[in-house]
C-alpha atoms as a PDB file:
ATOM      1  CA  UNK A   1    -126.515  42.922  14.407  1.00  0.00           C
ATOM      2  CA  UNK A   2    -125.885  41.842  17.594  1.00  0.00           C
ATOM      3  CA  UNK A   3    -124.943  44.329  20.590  1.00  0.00           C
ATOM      4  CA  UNK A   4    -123.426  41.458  22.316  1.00  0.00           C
ATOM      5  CA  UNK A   5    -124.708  43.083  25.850  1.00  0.00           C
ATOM      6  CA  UNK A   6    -125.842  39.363  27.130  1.00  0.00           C
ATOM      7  CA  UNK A   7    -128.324  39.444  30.487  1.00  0.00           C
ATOM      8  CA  UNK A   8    -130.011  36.947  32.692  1.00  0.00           C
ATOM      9  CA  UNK A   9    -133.223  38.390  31.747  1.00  0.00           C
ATOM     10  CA  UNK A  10    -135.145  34.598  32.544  1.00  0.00           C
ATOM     11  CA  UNK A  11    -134.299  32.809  34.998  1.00  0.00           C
ATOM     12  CA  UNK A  12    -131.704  30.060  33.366  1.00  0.00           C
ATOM     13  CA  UNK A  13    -131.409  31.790  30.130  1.00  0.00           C
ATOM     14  CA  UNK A  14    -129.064  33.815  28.419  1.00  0.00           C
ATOM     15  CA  UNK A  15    -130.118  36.355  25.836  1.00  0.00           C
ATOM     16  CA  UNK A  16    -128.403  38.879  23.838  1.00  0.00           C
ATOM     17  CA  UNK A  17    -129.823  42.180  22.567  1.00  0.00           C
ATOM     18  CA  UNK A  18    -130.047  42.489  19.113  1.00  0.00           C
ATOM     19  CA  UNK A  19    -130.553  45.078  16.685  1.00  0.00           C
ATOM     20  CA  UNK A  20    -132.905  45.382  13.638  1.00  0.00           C
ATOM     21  CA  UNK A  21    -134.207  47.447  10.407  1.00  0.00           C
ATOM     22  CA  UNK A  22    -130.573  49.482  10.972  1.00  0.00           C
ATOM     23  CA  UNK A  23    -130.847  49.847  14.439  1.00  0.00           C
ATOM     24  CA  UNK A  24    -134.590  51.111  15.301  1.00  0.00           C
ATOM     25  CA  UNK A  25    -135.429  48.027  16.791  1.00  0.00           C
ATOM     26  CA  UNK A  26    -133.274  46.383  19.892  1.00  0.00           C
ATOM     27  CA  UNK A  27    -134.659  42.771  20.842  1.00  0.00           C
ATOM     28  CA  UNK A  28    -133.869  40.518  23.549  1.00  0.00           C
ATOM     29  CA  UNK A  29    -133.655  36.886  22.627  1.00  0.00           C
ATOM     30  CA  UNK A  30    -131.960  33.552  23.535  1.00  0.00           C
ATOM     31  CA  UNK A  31    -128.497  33.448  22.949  1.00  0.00           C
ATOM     32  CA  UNK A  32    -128.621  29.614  22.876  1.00  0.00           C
ATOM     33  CA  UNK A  33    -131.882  28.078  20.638  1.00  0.00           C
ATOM     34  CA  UNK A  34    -133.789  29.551  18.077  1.00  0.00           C
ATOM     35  CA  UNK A  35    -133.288  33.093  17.168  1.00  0.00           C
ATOM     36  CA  UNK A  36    -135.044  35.584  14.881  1.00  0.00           C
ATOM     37  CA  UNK A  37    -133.521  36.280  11.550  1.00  0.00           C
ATOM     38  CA  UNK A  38    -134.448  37.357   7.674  1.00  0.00           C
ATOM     39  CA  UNK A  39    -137.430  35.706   7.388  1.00  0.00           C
ATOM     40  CA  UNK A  40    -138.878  37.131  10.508  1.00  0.00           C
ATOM     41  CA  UNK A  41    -137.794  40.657   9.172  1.00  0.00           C
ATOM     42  CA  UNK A  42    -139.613  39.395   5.898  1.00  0.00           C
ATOM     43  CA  UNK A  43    -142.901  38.582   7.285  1.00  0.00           C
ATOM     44  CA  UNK A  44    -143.345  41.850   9.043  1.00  0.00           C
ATOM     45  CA  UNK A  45    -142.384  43.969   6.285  1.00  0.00           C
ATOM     46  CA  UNK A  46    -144.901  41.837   3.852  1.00  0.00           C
ATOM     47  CA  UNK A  47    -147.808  43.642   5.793  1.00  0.00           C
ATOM     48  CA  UNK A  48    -149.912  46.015   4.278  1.00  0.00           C
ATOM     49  CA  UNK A  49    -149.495  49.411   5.270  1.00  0.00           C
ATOM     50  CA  UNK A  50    -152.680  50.677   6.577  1.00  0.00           C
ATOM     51  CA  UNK A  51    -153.319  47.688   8.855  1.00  0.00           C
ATOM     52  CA  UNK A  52    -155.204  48.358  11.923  1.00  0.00           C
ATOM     53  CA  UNK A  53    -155.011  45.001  13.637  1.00  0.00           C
ATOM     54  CA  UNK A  54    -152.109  42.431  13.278  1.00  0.00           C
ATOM     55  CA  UNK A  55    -151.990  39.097  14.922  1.00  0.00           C
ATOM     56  CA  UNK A  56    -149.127  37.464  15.148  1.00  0.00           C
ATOM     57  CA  UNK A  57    -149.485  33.631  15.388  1.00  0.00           C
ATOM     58  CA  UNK A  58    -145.926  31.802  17.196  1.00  0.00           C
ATOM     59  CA  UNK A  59    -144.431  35.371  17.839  1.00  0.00           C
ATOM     60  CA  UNK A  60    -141.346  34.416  19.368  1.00  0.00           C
ATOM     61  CA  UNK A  61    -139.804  37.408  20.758  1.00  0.00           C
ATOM     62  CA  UNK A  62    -142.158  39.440  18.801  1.00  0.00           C
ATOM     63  CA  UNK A  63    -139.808  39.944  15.959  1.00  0.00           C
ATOM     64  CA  UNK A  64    -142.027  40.656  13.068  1.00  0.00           C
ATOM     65  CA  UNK A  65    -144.746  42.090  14.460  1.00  0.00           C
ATOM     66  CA  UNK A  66    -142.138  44.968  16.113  1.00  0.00           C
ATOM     67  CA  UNK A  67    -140.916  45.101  12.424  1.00  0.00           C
ATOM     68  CA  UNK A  68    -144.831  45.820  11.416  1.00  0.00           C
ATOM     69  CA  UNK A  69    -145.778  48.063  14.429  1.00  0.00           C
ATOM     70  CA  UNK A  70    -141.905  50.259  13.794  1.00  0.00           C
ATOM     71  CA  UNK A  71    -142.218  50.621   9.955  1.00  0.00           C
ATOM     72  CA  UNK A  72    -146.248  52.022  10.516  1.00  0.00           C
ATOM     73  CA  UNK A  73    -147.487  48.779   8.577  1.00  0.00           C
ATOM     74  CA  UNK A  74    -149.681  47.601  11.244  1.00  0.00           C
ATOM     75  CA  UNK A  75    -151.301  50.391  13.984  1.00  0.00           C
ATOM     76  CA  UNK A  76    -151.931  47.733  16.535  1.00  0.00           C
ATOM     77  CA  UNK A  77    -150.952  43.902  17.114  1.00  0.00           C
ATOM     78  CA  UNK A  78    -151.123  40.636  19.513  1.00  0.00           C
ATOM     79  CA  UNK A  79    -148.439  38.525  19.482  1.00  0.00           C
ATOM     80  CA  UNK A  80    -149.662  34.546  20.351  1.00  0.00           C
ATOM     81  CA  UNK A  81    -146.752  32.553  21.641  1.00  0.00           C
ATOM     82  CA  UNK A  82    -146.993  29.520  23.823  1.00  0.00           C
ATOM     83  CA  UNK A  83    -143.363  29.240  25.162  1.00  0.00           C
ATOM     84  CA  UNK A  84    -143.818  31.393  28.286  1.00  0.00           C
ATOM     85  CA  UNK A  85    -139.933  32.562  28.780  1.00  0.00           C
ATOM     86  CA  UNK A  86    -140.241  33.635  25.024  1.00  0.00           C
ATOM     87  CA  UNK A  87    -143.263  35.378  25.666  1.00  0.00           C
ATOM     88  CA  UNK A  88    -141.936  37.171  28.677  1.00  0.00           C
ATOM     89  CA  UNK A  89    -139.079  38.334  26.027  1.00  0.00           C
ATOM     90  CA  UNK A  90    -141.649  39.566  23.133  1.00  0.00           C
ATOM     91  CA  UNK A  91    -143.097  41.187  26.419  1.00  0.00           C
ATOM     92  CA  UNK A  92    -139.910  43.230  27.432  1.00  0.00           C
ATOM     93  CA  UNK A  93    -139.502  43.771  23.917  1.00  0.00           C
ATOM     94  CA  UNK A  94    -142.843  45.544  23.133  1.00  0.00           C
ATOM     95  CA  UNK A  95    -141.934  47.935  26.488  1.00  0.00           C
ATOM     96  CA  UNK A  96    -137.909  48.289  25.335  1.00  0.00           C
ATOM     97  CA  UNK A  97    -139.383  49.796  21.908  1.00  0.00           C
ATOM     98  CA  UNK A  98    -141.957  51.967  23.529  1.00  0.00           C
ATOM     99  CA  UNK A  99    -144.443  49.915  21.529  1.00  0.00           C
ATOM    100  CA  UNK A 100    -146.326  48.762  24.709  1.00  0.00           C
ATOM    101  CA  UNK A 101    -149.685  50.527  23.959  1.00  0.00           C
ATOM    102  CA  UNK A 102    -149.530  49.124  20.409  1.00  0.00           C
ATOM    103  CA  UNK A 103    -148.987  45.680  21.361  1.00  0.00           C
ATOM    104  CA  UNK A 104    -149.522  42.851  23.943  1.00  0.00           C
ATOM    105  CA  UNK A 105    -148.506  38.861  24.287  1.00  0.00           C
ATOM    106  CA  UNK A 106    -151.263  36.312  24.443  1.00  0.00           C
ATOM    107  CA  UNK A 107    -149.806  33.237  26.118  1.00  0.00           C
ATOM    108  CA  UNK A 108    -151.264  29.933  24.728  1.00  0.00           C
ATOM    109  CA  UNK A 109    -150.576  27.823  22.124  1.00  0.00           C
ATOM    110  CA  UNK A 110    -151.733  28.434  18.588  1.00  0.00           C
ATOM    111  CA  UNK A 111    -152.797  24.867  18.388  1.00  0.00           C
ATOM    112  CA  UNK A 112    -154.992  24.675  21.623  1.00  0.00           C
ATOM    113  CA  UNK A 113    -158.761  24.124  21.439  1.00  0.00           C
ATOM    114  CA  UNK A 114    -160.574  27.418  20.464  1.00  0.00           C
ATOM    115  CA  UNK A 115    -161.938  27.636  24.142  1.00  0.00           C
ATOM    116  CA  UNK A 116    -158.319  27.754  25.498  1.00  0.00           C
ATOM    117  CA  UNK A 117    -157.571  30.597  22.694  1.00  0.00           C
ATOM    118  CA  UNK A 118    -160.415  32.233  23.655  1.00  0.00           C
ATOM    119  CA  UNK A 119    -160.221  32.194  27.365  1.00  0.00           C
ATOM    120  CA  UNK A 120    -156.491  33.188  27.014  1.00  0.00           C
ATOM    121  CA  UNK A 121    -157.527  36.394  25.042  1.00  0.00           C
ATOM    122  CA  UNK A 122    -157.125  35.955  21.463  1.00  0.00           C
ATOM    123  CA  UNK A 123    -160.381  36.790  20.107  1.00  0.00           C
ATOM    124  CA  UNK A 124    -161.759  35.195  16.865  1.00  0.00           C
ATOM    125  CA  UNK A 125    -162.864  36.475  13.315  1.00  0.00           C
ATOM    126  CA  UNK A 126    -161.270  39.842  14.521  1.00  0.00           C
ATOM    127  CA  UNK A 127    -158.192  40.777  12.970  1.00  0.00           C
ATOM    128  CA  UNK A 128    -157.148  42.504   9.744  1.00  0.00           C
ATOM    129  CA  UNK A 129    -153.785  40.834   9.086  1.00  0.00           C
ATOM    130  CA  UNK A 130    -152.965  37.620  10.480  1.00  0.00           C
ATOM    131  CA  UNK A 131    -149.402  36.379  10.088  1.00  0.00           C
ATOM    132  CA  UNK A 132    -147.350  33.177  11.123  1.00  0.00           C
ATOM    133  CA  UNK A 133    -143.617  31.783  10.430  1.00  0.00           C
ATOM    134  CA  UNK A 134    -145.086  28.134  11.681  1.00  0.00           C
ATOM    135  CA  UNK A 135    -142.483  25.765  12.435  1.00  0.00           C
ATOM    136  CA  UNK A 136    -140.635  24.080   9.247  1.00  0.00           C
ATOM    137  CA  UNK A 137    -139.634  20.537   9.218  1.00  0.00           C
ATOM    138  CA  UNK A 138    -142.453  17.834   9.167  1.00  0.00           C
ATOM    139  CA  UNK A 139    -141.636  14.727  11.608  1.00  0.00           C
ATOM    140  CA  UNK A 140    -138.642  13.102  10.629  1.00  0.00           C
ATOM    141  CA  UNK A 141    -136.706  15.715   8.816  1.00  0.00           C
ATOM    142  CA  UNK A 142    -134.235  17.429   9.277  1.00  0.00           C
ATOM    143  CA  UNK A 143    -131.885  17.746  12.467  1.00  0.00           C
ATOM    144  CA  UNK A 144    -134.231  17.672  15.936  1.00  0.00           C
ATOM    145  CA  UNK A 145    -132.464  20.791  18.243  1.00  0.00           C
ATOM    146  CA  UNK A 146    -131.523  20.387  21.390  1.00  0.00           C
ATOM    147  CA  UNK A 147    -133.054  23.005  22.890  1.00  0.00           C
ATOM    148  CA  UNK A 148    -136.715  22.040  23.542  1.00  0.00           C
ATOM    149  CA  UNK A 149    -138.270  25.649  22.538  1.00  0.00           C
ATOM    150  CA  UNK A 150    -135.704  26.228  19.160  1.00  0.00           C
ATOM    151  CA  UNK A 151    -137.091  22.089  18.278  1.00  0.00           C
ATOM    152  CA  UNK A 152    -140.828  23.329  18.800  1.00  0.00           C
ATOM    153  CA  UNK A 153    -140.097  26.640  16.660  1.00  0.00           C
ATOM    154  CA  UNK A 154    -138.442  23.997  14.056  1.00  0.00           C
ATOM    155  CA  UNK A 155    -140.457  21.026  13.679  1.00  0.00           C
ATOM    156  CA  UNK A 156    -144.103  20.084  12.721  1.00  0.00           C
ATOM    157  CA  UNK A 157    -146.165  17.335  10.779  1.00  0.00           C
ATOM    158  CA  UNK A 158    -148.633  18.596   8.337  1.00  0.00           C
ATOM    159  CA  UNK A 159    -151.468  17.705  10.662  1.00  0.00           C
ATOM    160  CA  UNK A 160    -149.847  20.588  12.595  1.00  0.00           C
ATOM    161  CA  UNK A 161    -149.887  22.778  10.085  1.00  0.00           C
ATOM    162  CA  UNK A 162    -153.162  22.835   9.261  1.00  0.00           C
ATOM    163  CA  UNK A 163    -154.026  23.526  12.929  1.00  0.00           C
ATOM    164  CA  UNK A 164    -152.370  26.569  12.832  1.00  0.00           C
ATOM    165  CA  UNK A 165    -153.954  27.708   9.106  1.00  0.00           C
ATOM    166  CA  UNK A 166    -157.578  26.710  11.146  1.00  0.00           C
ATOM    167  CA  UNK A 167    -156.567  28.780  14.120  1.00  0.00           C
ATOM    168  CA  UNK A 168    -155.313  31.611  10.903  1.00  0.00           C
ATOM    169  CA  UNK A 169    -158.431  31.624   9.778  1.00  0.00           C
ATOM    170  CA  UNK A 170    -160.635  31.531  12.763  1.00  0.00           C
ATOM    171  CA  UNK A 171    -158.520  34.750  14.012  1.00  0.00           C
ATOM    172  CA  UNK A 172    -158.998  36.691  10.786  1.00  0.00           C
ATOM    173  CA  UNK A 173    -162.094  38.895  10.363  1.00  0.00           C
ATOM    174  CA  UNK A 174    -164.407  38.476   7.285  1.00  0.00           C
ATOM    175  CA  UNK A 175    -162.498  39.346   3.697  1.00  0.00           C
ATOM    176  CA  UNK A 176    -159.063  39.634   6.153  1.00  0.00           C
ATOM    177  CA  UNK A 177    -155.333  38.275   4.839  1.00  0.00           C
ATOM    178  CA  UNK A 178    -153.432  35.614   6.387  1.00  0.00           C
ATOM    179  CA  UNK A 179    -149.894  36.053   5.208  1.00  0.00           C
ATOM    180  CA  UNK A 180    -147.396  33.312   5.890  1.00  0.00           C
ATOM    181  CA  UNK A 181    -143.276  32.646   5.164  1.00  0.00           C
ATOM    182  CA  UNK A 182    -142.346  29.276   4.823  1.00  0.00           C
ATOM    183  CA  UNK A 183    -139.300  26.579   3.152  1.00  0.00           C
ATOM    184  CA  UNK A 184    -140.465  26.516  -0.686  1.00  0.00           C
ATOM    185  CA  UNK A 185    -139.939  22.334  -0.165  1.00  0.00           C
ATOM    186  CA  UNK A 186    -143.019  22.538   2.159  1.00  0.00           C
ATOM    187  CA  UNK A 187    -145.385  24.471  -0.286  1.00  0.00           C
ATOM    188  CA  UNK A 188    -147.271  21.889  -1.612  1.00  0.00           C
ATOM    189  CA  UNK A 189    -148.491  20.906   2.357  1.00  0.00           C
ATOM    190  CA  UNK A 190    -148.757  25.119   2.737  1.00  0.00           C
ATOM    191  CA  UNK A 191    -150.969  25.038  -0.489  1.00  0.00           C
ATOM    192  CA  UNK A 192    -153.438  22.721   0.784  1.00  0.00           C
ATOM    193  CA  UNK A 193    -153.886  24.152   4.137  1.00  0.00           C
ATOM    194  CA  UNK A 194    -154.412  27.519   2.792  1.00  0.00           C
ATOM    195  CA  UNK A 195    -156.814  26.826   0.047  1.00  0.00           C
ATOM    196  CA  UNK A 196    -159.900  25.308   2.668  1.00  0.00           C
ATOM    197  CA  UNK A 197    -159.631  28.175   4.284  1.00  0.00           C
ATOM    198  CA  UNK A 198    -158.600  31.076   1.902  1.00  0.00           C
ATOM    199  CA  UNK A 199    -158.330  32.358  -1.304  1.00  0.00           C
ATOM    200  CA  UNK A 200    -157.160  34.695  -4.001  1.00  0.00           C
ATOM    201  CA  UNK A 201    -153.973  33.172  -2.545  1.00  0.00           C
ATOM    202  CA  UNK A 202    -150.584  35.087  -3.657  1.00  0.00           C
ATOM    203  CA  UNK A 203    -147.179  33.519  -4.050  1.00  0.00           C
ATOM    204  CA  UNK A 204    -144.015  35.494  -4.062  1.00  0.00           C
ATOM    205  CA  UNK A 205    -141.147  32.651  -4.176  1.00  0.00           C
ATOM    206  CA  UNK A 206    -137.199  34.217  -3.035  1.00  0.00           C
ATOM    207  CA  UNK A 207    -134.217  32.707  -4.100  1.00  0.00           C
ATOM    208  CA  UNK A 208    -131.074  33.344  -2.748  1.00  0.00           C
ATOM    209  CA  UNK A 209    -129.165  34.002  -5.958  1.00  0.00           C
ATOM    210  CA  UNK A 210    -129.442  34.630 -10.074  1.00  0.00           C
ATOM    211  CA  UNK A 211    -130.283  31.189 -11.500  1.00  0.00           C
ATOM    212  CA  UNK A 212    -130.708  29.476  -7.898  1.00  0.00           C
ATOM    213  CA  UNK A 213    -134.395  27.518  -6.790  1.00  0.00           C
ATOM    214  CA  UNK A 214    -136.641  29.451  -4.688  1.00  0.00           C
ATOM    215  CA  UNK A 215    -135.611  28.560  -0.851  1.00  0.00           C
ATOM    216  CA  UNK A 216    -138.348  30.075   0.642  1.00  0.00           C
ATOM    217  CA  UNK A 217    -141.922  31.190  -0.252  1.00  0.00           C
ATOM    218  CA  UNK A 218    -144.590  34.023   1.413  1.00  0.00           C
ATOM    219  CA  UNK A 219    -148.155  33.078   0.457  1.00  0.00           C
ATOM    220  CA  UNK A 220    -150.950  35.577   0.995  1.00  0.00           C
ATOM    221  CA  UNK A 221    -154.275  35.090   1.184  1.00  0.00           C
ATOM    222  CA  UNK A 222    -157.846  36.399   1.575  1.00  0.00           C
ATOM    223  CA  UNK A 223    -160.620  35.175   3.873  1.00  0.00           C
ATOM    224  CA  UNK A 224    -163.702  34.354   1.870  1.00  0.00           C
ATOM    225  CA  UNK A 225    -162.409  35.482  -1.088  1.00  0.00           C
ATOM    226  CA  UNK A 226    -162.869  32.770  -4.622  1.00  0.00           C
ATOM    227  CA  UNK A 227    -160.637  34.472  -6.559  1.00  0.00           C
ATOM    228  CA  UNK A 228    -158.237  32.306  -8.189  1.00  0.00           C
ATOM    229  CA  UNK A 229    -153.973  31.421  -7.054  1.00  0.00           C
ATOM    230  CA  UNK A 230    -151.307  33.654  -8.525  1.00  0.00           C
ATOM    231  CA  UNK A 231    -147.763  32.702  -8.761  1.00  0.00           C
ATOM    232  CA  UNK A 232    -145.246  35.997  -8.641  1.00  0.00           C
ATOM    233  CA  UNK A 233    -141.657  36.248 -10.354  1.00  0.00           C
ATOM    234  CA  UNK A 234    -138.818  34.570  -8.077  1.00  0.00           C
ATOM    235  CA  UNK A 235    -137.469  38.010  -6.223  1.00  0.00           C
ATOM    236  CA  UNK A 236    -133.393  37.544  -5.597  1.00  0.00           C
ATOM    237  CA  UNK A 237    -132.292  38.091  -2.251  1.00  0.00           C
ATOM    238  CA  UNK A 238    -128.122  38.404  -2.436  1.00  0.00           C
ATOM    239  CA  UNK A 239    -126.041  39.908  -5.255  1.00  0.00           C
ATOM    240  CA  UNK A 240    -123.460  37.620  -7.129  1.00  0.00           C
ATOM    241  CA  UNK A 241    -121.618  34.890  -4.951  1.00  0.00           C
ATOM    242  CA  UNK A 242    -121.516  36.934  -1.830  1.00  0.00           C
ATOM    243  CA  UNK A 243    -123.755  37.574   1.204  1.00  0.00           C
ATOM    244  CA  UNK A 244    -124.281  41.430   0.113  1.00  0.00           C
ATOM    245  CA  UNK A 245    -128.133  41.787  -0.354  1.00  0.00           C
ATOM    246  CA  UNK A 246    -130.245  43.382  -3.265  1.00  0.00           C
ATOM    247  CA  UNK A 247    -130.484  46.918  -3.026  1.00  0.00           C
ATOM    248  CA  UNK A 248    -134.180  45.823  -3.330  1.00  0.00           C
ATOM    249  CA  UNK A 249    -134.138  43.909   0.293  1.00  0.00           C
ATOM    250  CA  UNK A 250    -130.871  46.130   1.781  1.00  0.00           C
ATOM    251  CA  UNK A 251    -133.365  48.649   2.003  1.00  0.00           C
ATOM    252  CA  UNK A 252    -136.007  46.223   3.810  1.00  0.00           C
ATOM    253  CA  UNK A 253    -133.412  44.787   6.436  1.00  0.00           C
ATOM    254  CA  UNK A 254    -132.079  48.407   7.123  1.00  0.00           C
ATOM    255  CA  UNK A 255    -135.773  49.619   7.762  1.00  0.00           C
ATOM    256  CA  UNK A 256    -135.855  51.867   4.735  1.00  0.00           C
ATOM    257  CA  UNK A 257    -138.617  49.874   2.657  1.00  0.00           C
ATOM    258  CA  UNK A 258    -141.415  47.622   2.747  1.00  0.00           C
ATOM    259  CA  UNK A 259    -141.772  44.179   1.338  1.00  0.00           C
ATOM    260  CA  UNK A 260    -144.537  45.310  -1.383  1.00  0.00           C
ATOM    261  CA  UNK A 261    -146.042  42.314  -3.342  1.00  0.00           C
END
C-alpha cells in the first residue's frame, strides 16, 4: 500500500513510501523502476524462524530481509546490493524501522570476485540463511526496462545465475540454507545451479489460481547436505477469478503468518 508521501530522498530520484505486512513496515523506494512486491514479501517470510544470521543477496531496498528481521524470523541480517542509490534506500530503511542494530548494507555486487566481497564486508561460509530474488529474464527475453537499475534487477543469462548460487554458497556457513524465489519457466537453469552447490533441495511451486501452472517457484536448500530433491504441492495464491488472496497468504502479506514449507 502505498502512502503516496513522494521525497527527493537521492539526488535525481523520486521515491514513495510504502507500506508492508499491514502496515509494520514503511519503505522508501523508487517511484519510477523496479519496485518491491509479493515475491519479495514471499522470500522473507520463507525464513526459518530461529535464524540468527540472514544474508540477503541483491537486497534492493531491503524488502525481505525487513520482512525477516519484523516478523522475528531472522535475529540479525546484511543486505548485499550493488546499486548504490538503492543501497542508500535499504539504508534509510533499516534506520526508518528502528531495525538499524539488526541490520546493515554491504555495497558491492553479488557477482564481484570473492576479494571484492570480502574487502567490501561480506564475510564467507558465515551465515545461517542466505536468500536471493536474482534477476529473472535470461538475455534476450522479455522486455529490457528503461531504467538502468529496474533492467539489472530484471535481466540475467544463466552464466549469471550461477555466479550468484557460487557467491550463495560461499556466504552460507557449513550445513546452512540458501533459499531462493524465482519465475517457475527458469527452474530448470535454478535446478542446476543449486544442485553443485546444495542439496536436500525443497520445491514449493505457487500458482496464481485453482487449475492454473505454477508462475513462480521458492527452492530451498542445504549446504553439504546429499539428501535427495523434493517437489511440494502447488500452494494457490488468489481465490476464484479475482485478486483477493488465500486466507493462507492474506495472513502472510498482512504480517500475521509465516511462509512455513
Amino acid at each position: 500500500m502505498s502512502l503516496d508521501q513522494p521525497t527527493e530522498f537521492v539526488k535525481h530520484q523520486t521515491v514513495t513510501r510504502d507500506a508492508f505486512l499491514g502496515g509494520r513496515l514503511t519503505l522508501s523506494q523508487p517511484r519510477h523502476g523496479f519496485r518491491a512486491g509479493i515475491d519479495s514479501v514471499l522470500l522473507g517470510a520463507a525464513v526459518p524462524a530461529g535464524s540468527e544470521s540472514l544474508l540477503d543477496l541483491g537486497a534492493g531496498v531491503g524488502t525481505a530481509a525487513l520482512v525477516s528481521l519484523a516478523t522475528g524470523r531472522a535475529a540479525r541480517a546484511d543486505l548485499v546490493e550493488r546499486d548504490l542509490p538503492t543501497a542508500e534506500l535499504a539504508r534509510a530503511n533499516l534506520a526508518a524501522n528502528d531495525l538499524a542494530g539488526r541490520g546493515r548494507v554491504i555495497a558491492v555486487d553479488v557477482a564481484a570476485k570473492a576479494e571484492l566481497r570480502r574487502s567490501a564486508g561480506l564475510q564467507d561460509n558465515a551465515y545461517d540463511i542466505v536468500i536471493a530474488n536474482p534477476p529473472f529474464f535470461g538475455t534476450g527475453q522479455g522486455t529490457l526496462a528503461t531504467d538502468a537499475s529496474r533492467a539489472d534487477a530484471r535481466h540475467m543469462d544463466e552464466q549469471s545465475l550461477d555466479l550468484w548460487l557460487r557467491c550463495t554458497a560461499g556466504s552460507a556457513r557449513a550445513n546452512g540454507t540458501a533459499i531462493v524465489i524465482y519465475p517457475a519457466s527458469g527452474l530448470g537453469a535454478l535446478l542446476a545451479a543449486f544442485s553443485a552447490r546444495f542439496g536436500a533441495m525443497t520445491v514449493l511451486p505457487l500458482a496464481p489460481r485453482e487449475g492454473a501452472d505454477a508462475s513462480r517457484v521458492l527452492v530451498r536448500g542445504t549446504k553439504g547436505s546429499k539428501a535427495p530433491l523434493r517437489l511440494l504441492p502447488t500452494r494457490v495464491m488468489h481465490l476464484g477469478e479475482g485478486n483477493a488472496f488465500s486466507p493462507q497468504f492474506d495472513a502472510i502479506f498482512r504480517g500475521e503468518a509465516a511462509l512455513d514449507w
